[in-house]
Protein backbone atom coordinates (compact mmCIF):
# COMPACT_ATOMS: atom_id res chain seq x y z
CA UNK A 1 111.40 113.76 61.36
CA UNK A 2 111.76 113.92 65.02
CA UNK A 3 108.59 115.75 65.81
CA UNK A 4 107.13 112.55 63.86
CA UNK A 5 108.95 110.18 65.97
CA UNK A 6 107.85 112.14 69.39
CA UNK A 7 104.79 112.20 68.10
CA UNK A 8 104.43 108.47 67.58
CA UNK A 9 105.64 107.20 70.99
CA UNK A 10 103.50 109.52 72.82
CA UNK A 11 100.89 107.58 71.17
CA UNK A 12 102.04 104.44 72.10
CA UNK A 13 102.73 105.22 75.59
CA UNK A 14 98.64 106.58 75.42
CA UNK A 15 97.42 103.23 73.79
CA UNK A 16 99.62 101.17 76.54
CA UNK A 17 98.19 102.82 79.45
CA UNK A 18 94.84 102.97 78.37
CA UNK A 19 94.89 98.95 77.54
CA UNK A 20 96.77 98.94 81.45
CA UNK A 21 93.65 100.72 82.77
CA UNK A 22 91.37 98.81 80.80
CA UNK A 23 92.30 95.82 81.66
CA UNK A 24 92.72 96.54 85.35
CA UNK A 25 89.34 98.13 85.06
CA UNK A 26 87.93 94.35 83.64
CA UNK A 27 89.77 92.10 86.52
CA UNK A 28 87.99 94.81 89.18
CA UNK A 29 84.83 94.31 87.64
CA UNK A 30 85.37 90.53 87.16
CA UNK A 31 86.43 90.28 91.22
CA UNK A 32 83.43 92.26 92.83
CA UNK A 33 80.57 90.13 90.16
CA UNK A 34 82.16 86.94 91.43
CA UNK A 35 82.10 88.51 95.12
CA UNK A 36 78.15 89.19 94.55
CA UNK A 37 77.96 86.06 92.82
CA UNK A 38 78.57 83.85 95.75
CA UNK A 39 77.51 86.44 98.39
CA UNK A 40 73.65 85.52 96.37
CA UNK A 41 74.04 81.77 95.96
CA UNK A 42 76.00 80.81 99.62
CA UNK A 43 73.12 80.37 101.28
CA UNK A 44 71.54 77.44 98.66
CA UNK A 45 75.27 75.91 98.89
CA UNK A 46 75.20 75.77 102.56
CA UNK A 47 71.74 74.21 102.67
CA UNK A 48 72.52 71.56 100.36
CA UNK A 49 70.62 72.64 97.07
């Protein structure tokens, strides 16, 4: 019973630290497409368009 119970919380620490990387992984990718996002279009906002 205790190799079960080892067993199961080194799964759960796996499946939190992958959803930790995962979402850390989303918020990058979220920052640098808004980054590009306005790097494209500043040009049109500062023109008036």
């Amino acid at each position: 019973m205790k190799g079960y119970s080892q067993r199961r919380s080194f799964w759960a620490l796996i499946g939190a630290l992958l959803l930790v990387v995962a979402s850390t992984a989303l918020f990058v990718y979220r920052y640098l497409d808004d980054k590009a996002h306005y790097e494209k279009w500043k040009d049109y906002d500062e023109c008036g368009i």
